[in-house]
N, C-alpha and C. Protein backbone atom coordinates (compact mmCIF):
# COMPACT_ATOMS: atom_id res chain seq x y z
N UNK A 1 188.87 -76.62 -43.36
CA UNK A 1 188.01 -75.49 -43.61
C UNK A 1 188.75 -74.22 -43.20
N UNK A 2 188.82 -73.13 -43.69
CA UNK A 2 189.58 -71.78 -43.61
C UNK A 2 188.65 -70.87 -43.20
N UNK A 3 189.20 -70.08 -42.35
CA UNK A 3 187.96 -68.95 -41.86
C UNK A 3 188.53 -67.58 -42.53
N UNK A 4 187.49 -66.81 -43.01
CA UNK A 4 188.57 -65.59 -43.62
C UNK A 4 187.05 -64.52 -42.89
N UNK A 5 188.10 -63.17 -43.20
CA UNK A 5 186.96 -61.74 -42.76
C UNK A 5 186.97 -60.86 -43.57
N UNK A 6 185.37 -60.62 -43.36
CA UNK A 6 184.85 -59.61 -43.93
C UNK A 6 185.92 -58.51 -43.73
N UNK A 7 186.09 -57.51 -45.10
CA UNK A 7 187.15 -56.60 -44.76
C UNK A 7 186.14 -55.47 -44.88
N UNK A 8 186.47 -54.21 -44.90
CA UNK A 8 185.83 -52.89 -44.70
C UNK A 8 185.16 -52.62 -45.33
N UNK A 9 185.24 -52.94 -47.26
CA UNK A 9 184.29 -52.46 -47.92
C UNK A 9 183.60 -54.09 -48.72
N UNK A 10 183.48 -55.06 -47.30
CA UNK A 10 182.91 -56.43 -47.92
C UNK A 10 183.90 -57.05 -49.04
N UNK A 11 185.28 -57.05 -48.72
CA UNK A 11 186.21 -57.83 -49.46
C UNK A 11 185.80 -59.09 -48.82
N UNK A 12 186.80 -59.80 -49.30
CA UNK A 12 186.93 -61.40 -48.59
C UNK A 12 188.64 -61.65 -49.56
N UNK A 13 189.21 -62.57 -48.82
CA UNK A 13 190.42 -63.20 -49.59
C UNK A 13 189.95 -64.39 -49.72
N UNK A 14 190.08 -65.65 -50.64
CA UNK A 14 189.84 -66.71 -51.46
C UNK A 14 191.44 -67.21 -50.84
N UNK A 15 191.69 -68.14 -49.81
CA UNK A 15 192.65 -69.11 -49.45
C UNK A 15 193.55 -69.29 -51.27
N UNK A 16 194.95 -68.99 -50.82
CA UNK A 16 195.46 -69.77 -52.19
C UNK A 16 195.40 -71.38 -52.83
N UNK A 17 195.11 -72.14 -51.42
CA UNK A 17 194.99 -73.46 -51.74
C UNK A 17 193.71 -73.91 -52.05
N UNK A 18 192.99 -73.28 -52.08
CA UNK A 18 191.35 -72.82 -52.30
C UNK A 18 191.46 -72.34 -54.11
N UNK A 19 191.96 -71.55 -54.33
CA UNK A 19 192.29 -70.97 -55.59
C UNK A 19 192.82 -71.57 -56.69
N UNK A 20 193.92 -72.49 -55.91
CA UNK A 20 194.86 -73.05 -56.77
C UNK A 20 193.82 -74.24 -57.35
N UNK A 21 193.18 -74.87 -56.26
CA UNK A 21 192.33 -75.97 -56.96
C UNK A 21 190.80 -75.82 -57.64
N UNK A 22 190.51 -74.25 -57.88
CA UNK A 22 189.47 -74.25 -58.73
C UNK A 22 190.00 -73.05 -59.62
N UNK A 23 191.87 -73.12 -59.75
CA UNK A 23 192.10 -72.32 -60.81
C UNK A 23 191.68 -70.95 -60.96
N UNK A 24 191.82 -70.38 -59.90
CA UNK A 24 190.89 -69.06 -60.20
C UNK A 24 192.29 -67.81 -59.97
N UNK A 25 192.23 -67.21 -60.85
CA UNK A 25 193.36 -65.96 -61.04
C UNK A 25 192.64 -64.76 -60.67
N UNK A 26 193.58 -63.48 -60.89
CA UNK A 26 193.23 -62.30 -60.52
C UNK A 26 192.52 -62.01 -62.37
N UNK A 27 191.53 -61.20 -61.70
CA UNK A 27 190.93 -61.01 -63.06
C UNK A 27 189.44 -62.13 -63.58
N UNK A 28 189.37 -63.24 -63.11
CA UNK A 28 188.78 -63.95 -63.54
C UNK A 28 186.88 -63.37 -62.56
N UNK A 29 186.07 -64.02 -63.51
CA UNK A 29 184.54 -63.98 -62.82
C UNK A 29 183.92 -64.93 -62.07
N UNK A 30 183.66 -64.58 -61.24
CA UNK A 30 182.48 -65.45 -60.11
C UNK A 30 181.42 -64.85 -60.19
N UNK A 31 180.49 -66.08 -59.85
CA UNK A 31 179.06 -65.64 -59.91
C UNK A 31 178.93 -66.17 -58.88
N UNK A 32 178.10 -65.65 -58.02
CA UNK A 32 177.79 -65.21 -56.60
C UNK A 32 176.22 -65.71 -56.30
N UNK A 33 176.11 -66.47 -55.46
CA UNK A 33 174.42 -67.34 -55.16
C UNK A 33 174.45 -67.27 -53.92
N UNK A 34 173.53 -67.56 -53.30
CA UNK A 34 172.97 -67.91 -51.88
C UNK A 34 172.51 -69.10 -51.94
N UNK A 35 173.02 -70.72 -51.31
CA UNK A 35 172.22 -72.20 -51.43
C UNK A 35 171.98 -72.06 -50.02
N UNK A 36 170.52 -72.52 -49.40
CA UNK A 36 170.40 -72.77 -48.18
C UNK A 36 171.49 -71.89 -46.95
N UNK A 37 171.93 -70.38 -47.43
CA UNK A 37 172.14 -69.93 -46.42
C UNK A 37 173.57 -69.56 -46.56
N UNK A 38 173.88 -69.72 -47.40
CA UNK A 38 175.34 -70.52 -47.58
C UNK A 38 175.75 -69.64 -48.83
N UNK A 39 176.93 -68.64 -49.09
CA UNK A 39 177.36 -68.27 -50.30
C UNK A 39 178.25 -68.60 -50.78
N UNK A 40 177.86 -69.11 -52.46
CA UNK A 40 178.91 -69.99 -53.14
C UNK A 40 179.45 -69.26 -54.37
N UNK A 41 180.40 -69.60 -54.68
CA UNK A 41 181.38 -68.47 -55.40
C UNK A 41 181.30 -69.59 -56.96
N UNK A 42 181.19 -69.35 -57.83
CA UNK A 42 180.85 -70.31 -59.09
C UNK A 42 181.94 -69.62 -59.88
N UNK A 43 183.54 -70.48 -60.59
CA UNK A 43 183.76 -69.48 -61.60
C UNK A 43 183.04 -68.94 -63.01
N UNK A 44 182.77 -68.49 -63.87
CA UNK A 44 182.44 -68.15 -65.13
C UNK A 44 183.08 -67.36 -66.02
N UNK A 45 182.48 -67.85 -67.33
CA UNK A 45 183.30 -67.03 -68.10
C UNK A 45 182.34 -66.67 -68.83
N UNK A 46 182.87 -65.38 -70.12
CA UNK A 46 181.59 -64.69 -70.48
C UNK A 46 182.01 -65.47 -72.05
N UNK A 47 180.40 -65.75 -72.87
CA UNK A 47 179.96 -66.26 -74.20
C UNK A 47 180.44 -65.16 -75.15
N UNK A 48 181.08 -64.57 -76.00
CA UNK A 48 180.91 -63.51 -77.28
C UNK A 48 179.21 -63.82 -77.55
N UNK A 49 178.13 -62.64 -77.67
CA UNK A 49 177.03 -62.66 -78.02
C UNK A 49 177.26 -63.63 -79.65
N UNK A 50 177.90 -63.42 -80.08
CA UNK A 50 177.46 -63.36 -81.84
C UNK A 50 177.96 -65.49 -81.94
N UNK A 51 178.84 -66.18 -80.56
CA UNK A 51 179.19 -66.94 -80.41
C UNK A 51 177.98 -67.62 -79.46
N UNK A 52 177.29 -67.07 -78.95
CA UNK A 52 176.04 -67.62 -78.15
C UNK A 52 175.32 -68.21 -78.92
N UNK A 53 174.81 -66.75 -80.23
CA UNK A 53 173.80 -67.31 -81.38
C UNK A 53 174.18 -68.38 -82.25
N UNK A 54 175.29 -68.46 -82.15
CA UNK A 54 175.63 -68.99 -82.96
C UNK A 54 175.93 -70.95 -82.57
N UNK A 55 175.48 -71.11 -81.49
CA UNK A 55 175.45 -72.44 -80.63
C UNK A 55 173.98 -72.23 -80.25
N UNK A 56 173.30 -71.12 -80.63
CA UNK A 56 171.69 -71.19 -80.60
C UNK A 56 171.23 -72.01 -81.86
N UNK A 57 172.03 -71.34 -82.72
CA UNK A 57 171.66 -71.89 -84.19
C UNK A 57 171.77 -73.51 -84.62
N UNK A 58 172.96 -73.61 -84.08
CA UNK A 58 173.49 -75.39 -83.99
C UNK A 58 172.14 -75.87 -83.23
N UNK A 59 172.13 -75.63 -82.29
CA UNK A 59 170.79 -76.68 -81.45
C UNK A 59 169.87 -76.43 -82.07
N UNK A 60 169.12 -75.44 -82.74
CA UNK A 60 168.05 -75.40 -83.15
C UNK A 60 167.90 -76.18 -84.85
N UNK A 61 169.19 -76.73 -85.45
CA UNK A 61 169.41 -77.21 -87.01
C UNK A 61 169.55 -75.82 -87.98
N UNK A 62 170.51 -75.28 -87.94
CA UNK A 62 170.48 -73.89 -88.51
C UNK A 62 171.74 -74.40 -89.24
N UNK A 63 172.33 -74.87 -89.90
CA UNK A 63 173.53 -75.44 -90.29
C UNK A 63 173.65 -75.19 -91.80
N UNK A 64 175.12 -74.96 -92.27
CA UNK A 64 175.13 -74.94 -93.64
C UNK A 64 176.22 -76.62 -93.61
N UNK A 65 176.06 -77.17 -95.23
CA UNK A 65 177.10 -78.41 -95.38
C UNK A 65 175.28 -79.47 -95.38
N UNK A 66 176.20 -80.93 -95.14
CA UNK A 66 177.54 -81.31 -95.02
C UNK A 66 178.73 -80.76 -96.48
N UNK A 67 179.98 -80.75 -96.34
CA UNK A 67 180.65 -80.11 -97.07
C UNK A 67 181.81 -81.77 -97.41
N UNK A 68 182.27 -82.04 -98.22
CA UNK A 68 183.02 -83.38 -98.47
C UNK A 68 183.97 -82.74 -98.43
N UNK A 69 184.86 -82.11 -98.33
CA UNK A 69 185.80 -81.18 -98.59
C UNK A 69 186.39 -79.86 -97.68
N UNK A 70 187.08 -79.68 -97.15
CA UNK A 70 187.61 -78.12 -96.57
C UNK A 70 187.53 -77.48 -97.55
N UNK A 71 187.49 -77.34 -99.07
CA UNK A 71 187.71 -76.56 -100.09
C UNK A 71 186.44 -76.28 -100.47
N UNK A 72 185.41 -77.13 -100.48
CA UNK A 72 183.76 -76.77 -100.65
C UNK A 72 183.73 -76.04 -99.41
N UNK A 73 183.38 -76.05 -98.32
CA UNK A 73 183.29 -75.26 -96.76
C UNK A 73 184.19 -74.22 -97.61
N UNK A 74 185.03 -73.76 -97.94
CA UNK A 74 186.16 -72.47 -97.63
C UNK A 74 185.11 -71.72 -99.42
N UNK A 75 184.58 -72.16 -100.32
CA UNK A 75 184.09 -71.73 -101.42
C UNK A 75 182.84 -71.32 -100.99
N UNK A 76 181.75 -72.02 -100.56
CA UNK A 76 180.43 -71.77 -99.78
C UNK A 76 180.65 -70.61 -98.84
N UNK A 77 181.50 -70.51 -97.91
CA UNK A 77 181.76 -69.36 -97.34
C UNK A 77 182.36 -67.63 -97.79
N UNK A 78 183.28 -68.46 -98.88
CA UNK A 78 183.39 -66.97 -99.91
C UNK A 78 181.95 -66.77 -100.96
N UNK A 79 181.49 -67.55 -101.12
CA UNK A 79 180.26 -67.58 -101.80
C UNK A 79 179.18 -66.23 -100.69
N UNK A 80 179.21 -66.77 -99.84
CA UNK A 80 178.15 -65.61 -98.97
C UNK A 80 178.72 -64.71 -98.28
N UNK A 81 180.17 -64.54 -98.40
CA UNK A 81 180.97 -63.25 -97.92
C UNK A 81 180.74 -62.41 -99.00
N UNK A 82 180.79 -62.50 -99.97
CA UNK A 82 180.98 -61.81 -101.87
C UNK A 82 178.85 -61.06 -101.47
N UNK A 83 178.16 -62.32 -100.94
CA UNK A 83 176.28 -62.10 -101.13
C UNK A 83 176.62 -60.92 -100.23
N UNK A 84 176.82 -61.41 -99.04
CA UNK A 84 176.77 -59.92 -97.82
C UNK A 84 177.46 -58.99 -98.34
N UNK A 85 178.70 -58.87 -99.09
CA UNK A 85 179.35 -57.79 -99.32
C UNK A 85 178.33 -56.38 -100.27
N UNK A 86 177.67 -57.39 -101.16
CA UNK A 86 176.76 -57.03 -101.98
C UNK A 86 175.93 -56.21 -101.30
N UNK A 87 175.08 -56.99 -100.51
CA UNK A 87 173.92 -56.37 -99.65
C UNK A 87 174.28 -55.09 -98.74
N UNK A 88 175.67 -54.51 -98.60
CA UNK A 88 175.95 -53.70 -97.60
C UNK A 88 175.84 -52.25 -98.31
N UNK A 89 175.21 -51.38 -97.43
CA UNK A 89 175.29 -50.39 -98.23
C UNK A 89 176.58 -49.42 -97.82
N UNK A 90 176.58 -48.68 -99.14
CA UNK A 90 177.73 -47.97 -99.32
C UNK A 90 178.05 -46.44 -99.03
């Protein structure tokens, strides 16, 4: 167990051998909790919003296909790039 201190404006240093084994770099996010007293450092990373909905959509059955083909999938998709292009105003 490593003891580290509070620095002046509530820093802390993260042990490198501490770091090294939950991978955590300069730059990266923690999310910060209180368990029973106790503060635990969680890494995270952030979702793209439009990549959230879009694993909203999967769980909920929002799906286009099945597609037999990469070439049906790649036509269906120019198919509703050409619809939206349409719909955009100018």
């Amino acid at each position: 167990m490593e003891v580290v201190t509070v620095k002046r404006k509530f820093q802390i240093v993260i042990p490198q051998h501490i770091r090294d084994q939950v991978r955590v770099e300069v730059g990266d996010l923690l999310e910060a909790s209180v368990e029973d007293g106790k503060i635990t450092f969680t890494p995270k990373t952030l979702i793209d919003r439009r990549l959230a909905e879009a694993l909203q959509d999967l769980k909920q059955g929002r799906t286009h296909g099945p597609y037999s083909t990469a070439a049906q999938a790649l036509r269906a998709l120019d198919t509703r790039a050409k619809r939206a292009a349409r719909k955009r105003p100018r």
